[in-house]
Protein backbone atom coordinates (compact mmCIF):
# COMPACT_ATOMS: atom_id res chain seq x y z
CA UNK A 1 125.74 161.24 174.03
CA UNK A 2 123.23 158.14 173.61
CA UNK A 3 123.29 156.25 176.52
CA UNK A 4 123.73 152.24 175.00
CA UNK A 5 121.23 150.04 177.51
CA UNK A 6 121.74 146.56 178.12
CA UNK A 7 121.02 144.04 175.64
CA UNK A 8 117.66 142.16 175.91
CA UNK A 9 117.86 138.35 177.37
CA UNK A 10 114.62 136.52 178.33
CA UNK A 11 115.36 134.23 180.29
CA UNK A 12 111.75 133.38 181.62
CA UNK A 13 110.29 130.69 179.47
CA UNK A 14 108.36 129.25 182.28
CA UNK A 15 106.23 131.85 181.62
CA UNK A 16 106.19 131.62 177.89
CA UNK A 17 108.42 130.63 175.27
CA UNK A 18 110.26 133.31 173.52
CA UNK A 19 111.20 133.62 170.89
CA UNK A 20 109.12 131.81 168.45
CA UNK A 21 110.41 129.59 166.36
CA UNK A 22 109.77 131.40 162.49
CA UNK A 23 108.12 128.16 161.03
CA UNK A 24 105.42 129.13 163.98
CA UNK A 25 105.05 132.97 162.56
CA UNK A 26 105.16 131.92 159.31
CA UNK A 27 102.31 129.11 160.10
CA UNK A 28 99.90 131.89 161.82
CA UNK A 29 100.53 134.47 159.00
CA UNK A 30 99.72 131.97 156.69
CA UNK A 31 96.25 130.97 158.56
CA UNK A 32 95.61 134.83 159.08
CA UNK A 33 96.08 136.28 155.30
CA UNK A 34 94.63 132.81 153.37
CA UNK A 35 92.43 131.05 155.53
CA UNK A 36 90.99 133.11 158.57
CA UNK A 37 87.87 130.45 158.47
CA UNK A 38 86.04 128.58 161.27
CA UNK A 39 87.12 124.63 161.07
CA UNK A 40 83.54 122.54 160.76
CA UNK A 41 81.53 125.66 160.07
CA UNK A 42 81.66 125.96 156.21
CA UNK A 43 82.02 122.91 153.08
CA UNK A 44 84.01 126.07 151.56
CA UNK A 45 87.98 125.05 150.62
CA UNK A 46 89.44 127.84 153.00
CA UNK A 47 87.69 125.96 156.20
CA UNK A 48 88.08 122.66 155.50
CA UNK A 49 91.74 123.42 154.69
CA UNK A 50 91.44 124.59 158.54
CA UNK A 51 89.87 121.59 159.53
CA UNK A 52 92.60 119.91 158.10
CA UNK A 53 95.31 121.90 160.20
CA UNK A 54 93.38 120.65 163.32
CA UNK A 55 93.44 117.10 162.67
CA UNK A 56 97.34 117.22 161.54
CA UNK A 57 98.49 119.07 165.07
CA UNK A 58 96.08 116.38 166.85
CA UNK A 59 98.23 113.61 164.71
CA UNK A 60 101.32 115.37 165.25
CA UNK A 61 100.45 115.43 169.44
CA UNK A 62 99.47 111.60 169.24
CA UNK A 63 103.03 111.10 167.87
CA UNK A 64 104.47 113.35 170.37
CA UNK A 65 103.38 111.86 173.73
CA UNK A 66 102.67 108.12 171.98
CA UNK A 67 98.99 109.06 172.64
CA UNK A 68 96.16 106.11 171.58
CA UNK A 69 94.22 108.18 169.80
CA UNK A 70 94.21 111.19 168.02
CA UNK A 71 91.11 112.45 168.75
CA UNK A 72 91.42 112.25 172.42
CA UNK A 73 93.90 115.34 172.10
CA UNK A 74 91.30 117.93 173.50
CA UNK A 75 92.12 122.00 172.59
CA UNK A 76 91.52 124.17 175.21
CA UNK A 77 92.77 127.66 176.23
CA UNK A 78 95.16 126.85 178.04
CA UNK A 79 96.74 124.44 180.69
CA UNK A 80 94.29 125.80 183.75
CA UNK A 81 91.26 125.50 181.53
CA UNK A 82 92.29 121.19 180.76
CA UNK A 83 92.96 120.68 184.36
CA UNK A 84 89.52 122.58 185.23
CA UNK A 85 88.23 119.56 182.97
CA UNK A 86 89.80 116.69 184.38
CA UNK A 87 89.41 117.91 187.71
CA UNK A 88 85.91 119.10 187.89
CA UNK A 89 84.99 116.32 185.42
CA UNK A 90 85.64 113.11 187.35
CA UNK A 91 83.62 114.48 190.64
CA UNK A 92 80.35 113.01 190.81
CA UNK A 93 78.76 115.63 193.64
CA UNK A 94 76.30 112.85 194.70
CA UNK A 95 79.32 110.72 195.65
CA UNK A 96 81.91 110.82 199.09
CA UNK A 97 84.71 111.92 197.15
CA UNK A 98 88.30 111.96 197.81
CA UNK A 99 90.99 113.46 195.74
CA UNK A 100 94.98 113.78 195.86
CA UNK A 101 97.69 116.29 195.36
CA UNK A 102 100.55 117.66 196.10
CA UNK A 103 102.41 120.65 197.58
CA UNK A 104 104.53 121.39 195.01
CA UNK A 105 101.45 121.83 192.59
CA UNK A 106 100.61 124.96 190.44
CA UNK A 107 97.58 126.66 191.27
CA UNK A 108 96.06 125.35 188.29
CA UNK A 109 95.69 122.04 190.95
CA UNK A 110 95.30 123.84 194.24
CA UNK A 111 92.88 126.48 192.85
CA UNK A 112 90.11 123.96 191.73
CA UNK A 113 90.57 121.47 194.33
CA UNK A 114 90.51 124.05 196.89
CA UNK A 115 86.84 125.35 195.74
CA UNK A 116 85.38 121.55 195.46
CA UNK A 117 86.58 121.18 199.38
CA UNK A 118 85.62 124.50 200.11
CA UNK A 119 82.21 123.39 198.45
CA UNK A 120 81.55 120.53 200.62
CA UNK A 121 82.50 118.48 197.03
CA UNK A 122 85.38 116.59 198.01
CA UNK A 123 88.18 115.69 200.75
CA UNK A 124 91.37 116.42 199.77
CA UNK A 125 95.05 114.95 201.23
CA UNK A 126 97.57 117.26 200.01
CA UNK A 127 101.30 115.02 200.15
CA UNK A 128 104.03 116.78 201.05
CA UNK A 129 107.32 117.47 199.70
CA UNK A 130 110.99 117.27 200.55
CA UNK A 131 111.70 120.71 201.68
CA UNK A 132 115.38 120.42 200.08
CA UNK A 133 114.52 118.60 196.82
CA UNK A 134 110.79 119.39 196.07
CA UNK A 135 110.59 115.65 195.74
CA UNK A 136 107.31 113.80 196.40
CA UNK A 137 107.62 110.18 198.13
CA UNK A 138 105.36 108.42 195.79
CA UNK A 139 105.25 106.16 199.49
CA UNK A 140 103.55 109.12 200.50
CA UNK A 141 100.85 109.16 197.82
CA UNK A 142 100.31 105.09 198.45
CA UNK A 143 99.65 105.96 202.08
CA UNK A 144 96.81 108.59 201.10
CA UNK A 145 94.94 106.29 198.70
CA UNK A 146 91.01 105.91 200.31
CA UNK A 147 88.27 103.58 198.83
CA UNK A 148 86.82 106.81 197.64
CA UNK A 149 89.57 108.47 196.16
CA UNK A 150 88.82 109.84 192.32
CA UNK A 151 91.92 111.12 191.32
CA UNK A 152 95.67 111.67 192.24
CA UNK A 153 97.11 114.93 190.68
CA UNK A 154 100.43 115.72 190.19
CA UNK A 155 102.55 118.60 189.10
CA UNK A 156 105.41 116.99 186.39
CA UNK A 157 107.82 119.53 187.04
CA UNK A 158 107.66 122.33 189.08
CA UNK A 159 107.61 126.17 187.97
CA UNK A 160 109.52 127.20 191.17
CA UNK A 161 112.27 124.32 191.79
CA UNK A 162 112.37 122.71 188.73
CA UNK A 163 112.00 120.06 190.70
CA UNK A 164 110.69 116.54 188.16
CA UNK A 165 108.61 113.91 189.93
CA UNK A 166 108.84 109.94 189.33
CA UNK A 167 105.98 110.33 186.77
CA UNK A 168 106.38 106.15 185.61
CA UNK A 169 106.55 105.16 189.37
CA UNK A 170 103.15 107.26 190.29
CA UNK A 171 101.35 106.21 186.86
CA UNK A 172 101.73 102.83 187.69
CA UNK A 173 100.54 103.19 191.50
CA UNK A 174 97.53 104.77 190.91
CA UNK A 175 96.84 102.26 187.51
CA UNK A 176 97.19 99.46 189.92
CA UNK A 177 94.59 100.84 192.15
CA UNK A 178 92.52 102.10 189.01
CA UNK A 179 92.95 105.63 189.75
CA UNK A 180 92.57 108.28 187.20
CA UNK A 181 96.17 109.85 187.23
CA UNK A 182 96.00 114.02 186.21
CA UNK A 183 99.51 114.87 185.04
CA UNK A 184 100.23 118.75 184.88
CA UNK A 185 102.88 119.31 182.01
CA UNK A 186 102.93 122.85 181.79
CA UNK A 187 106.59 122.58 182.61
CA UNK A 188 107.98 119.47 181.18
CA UNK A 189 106.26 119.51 177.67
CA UNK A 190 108.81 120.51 175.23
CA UNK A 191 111.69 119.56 177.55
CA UNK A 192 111.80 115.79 178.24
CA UNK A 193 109.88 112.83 176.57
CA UNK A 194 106.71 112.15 178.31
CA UNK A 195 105.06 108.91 176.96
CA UNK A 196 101.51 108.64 178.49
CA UNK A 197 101.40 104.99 177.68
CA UNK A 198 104.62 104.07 179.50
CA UNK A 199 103.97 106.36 182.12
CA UNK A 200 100.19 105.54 182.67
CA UNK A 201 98.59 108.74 182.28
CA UNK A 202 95.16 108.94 182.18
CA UNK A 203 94.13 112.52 181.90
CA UNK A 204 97.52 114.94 180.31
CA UNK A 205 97.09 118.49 180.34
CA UNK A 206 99.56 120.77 178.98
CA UNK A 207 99.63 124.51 177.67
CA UNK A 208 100.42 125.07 173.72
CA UNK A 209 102.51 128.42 174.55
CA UNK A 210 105.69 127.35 176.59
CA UNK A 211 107.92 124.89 175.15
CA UNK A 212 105.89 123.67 172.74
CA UNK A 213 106.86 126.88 171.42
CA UNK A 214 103.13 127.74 170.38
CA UNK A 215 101.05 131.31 170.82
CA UNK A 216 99.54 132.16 173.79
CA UNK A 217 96.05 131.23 174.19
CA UNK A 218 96.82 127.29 173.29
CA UNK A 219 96.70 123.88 175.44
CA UNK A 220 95.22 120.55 175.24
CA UNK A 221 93.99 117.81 177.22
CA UNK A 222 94.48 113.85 176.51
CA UNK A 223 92.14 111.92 177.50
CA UNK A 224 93.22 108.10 177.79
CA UNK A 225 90.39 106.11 175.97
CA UNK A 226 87.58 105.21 178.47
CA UNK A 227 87.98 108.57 180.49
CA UNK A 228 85.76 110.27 178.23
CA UNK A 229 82.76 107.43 179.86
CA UNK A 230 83.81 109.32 183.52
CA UNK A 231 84.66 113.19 182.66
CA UNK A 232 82.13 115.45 182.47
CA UNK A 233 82.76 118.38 179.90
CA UNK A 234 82.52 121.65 181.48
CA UNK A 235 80.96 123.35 178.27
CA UNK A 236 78.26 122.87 176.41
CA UNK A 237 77.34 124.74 172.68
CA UNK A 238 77.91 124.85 169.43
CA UNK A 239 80.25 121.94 168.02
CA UNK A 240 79.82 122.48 163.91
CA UNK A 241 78.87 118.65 164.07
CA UNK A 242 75.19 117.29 164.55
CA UNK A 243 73.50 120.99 164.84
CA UNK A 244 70.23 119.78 164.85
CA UNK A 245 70.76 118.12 168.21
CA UNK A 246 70.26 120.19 171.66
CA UNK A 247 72.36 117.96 173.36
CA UNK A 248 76.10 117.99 173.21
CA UNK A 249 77.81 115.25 171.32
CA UNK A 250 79.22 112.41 173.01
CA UNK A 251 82.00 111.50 170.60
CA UNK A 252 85.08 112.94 170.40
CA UNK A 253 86.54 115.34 170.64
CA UNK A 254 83.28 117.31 170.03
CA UNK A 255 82.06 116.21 173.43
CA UNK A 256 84.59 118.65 175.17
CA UNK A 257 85.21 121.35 172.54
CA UNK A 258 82.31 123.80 172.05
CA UNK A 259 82.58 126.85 170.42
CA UNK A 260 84.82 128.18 167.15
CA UNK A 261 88.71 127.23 168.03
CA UNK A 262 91.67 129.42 167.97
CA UNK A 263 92.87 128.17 164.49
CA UNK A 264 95.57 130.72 164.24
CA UNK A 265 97.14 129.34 167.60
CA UNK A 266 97.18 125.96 166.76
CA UNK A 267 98.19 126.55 163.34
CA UNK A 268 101.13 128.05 165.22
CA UNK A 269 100.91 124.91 167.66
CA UNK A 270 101.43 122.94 165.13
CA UNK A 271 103.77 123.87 163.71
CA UNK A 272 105.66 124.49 166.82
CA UNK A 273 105.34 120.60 167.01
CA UNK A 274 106.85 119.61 163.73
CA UNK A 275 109.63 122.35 164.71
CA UNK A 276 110.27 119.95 167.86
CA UNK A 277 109.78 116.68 165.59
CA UNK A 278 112.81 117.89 163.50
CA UNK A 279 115.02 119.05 166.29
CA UNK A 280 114.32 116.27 168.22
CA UNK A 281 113.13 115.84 171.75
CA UNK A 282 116.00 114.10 172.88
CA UNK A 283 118.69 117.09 171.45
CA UNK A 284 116.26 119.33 173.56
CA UNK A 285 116.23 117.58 176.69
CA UNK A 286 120.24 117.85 176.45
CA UNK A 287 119.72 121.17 175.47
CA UNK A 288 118.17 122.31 178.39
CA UNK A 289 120.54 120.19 181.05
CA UNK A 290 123.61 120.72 179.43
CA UNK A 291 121.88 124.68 180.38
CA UNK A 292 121.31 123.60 183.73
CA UNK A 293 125.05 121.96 184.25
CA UNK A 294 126.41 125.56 183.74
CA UNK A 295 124.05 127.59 185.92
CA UNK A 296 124.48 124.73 188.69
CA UNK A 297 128.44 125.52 187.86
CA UNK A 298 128.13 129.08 187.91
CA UNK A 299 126.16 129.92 191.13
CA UNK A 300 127.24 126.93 193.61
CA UNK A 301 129.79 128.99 195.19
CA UNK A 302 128.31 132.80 195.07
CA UNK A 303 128.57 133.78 198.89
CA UNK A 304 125.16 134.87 199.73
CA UNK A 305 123.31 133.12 196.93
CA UNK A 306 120.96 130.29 197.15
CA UNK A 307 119.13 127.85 194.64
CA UNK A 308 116.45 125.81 195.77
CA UNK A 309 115.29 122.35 194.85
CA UNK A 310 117.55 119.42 193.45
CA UNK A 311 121.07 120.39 194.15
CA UNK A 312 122.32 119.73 190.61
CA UNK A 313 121.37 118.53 187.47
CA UNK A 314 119.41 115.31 188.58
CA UNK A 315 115.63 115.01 188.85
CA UNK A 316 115.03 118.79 187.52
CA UNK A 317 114.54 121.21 184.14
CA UNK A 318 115.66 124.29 183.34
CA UNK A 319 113.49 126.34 186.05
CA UNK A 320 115.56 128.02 188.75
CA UNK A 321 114.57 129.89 191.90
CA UNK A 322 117.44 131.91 193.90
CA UNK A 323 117.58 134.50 196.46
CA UNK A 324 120.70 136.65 197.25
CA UNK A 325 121.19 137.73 200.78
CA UNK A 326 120.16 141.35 201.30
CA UNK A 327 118.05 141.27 197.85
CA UNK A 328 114.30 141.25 197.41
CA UNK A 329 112.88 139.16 194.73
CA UNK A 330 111.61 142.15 192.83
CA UNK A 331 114.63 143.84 193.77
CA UNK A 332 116.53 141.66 192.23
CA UNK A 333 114.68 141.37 189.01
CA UNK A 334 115.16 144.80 188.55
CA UNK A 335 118.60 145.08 188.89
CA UNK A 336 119.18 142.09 186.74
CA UNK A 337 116.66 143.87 184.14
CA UNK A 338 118.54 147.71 184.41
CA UNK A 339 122.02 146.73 184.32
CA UNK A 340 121.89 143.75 182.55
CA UNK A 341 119.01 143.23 180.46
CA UNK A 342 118.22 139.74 182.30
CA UNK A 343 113.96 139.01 182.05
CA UNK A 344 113.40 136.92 184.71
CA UNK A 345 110.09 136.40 187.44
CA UNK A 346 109.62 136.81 191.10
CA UNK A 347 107.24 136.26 193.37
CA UNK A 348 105.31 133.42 194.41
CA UNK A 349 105.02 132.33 190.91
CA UNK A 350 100.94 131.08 191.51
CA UNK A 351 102.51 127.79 193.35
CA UNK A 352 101.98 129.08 197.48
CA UNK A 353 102.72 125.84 199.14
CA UNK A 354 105.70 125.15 197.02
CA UNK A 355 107.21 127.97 198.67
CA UNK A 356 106.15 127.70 202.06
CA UNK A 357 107.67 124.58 201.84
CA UNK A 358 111.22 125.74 200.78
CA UNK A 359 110.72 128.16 203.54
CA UNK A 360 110.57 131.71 200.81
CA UNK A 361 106.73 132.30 201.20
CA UNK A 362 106.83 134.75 203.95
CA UNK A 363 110.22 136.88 202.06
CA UNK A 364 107.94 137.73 199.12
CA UNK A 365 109.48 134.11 197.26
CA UNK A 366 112.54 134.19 194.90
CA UNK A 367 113.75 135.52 191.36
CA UNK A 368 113.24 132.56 188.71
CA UNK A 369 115.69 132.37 185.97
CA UNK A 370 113.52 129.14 182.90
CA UNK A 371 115.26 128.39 180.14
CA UNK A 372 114.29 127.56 176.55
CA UNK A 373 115.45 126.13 173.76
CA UNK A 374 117.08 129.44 172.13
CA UNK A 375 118.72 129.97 175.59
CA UNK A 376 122.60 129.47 175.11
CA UNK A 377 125.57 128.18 177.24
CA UNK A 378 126.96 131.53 176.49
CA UNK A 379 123.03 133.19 177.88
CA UNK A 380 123.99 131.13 181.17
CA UNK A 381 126.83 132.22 182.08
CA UNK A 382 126.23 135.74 181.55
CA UNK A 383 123.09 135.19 184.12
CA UNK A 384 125.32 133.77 186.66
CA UNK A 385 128.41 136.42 186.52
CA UNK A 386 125.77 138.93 186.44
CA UNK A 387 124.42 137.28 190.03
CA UNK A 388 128.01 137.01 191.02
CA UNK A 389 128.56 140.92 190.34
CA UNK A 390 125.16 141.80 192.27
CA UNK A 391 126.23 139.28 194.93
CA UNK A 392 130.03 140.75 195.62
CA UNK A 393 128.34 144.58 195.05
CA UNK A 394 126.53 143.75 197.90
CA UNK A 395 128.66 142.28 200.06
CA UNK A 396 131.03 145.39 199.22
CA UNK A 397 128.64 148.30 199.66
């Protein structure tokens, strides 16, 4: 007899969004079987039809995040590769420089700020965090400002506590001291409104693939108008615009976008946009708290379980970490994924100082549950008895 396994439920959208929406398969099929050309290398129809799908997902992110300018939406690779930019961009190595972060940030902040100091490049304050909420006291950040600093970097919302930070309060700080303010998205794109007008962002970086609901392989970074005078590109080469110069252009966004671009993910990108554009970011945002009122609901009173960061639905997303007593975090995925076909993450999910400060570094770090936007109520629940039923098995073995 067959055995029947478990159903499939991915629950791990902080990783990337899945599914796809089929407007975004549809887009990239499209690009793949009637385009498949290079935008700005051809005057042929089939590239500057690509061209074309650039420019309308760099109008359709200007809407998006109220951005200035559509041309200051920068594609890169990913989320890591637009914070490498802003990062590395705005140090000036002949300078005392002085840059701030936080401990709740991805590595995508820690990594390159870490090599700069490491370097001799820069000084770095990391602030901390409120060990129960993940909470930064934007107090904190005022205290660390220096005559020299270049930058204050800060993690939106976090991939371990789902944990959101006063982005409006922070913009505004560092705007009044005429800070460049690096806002790291990856998590809160997709999820929540971000306005980088209102909330004074100067440099935005996000990845295409999570809940913008784009491929893999897709990001961006804004650039407020005036930071592309301060931010050095990493890259130089071949832009498809002014080839008979040896020096890279300064306009944009050819000045930080050399080489062909990944026309089949932003075609999907794109599309994954206008998918969000009809839904509505506001239906989405409930969405994914009315997800988070039922897994808040579900696991408060599991004996042996705990959740860590905001203790409810306030100042957080849809990203979850939890232990169970007895239970390691791989452990536990595994058993969710065997006997209940639950896809979830563990580990230290690239964000180390996030969990040494919930105190889960040094027991291997937790089992993340993200949601998404094709996660249902009904999804939820099912997570949560399935940690009650591992929770009671253990407590009766």
């Amino acid at each position: 007899m067959k055995t029947m396994l478990p159903r499939r439920l991915y629950i791990d959208n902080a990783a990337t969004s899945f599914p796809k929406p089929e407007s975004v398969l549809k887009a990239m099929m499209y690009y793949a079987q009637s385009l498949g050309a290079s935008a700005g290398r051809g005057a042929y129809s089939e590239a500057i039809e690509t061209a074309g799908i650039l420019s309308e997902c760099r109008l359709n992110l200007k809407k998006h995040f109220n951005g200035e300018r559509a041309e200051h939406f920068v594609f890169t690779l990913n989320c890591t590769e637009a914070l490498n930019i802003a990062i590395k961009g705005l140090i000036d190595p002949s300078k005392d420089n002085h840059v701030i972060c936080t401990a709740i940030d991805h590595n995508s902040i820690l990594r390159p700020t870490t090599a700069m100091e490491d370097a001799g490049l820069v000084h770095r304050t990391i602030v901390p965090i409120s060990a129960s909420t993940g909470l930064v006291d934007p107090d904190d950040i005022r205290k660390a400002i220096r005559p020299t600093t270049r930058f204050i970097a800060v993690t939106h919302a976090s991939n371990v506590t789902g944990t959101v930070q006063p982005l409006a309060e922070i913009g505004r700080m560092a705007r009044e001291h005429a800070i460049p303010f690096i806002v790291d998205a990856a998590q809160s794109v997709g999820h929540m409104k971000i306005d980088v007008q209102r909330d004074c962002i100067d440099l935005l970086a996000s990845p295409g693939h999570k809940a913008l609901l784009g491929p893999l392989g897709t990001g961006f970074l804004y650039l407020r108008p005036g930071m592309e005078k301060i931010v050095k590109p990493l890259f130089e080469g071949g832009t498809g615009s002014v080839s008979e110069e040896p020096r890279q252009p300064t306009f944009m966004p050819d000045r930080y976008e050399s080489g062909s671009h990944n026309a089949i993910g932003i075609a999907g990108l794109n599309a994954g946009l206008e998918w969000i554009a009809e839904k509505g970011i506001d239906a989405l945002h409930k969405h994914d708290l009315d997800l988070v009122q039922v897994f808040v609901d579900g696991v408060s009173n599991i004996e042996g379980l705990t959740y860590y960061g905001p203790q409810g639905v306030k100042d957080r997303v849809g990203v979850f970490s939890v232990r169970i007593d007895g239970y390691e975090p791989q452990e536990l995925s595994a058993v969710l994924e065997s006997s209940y076909g639950i896809l979830t993450r563990s580990g230290i999910h690239c964000a180390p100082l996030a969990h040494e400060t919930i105190g889960t570094s040094s027991l291997g770090g937790t089992t993340r549950f993200s949601f998404g936007p094709f996660v249902t109520m009904q999804d939820v629940k099912f997570a949560t008895d399935a940690l009650a039923e591992i929770a009671m098995n253990r407590v009766t073995a």
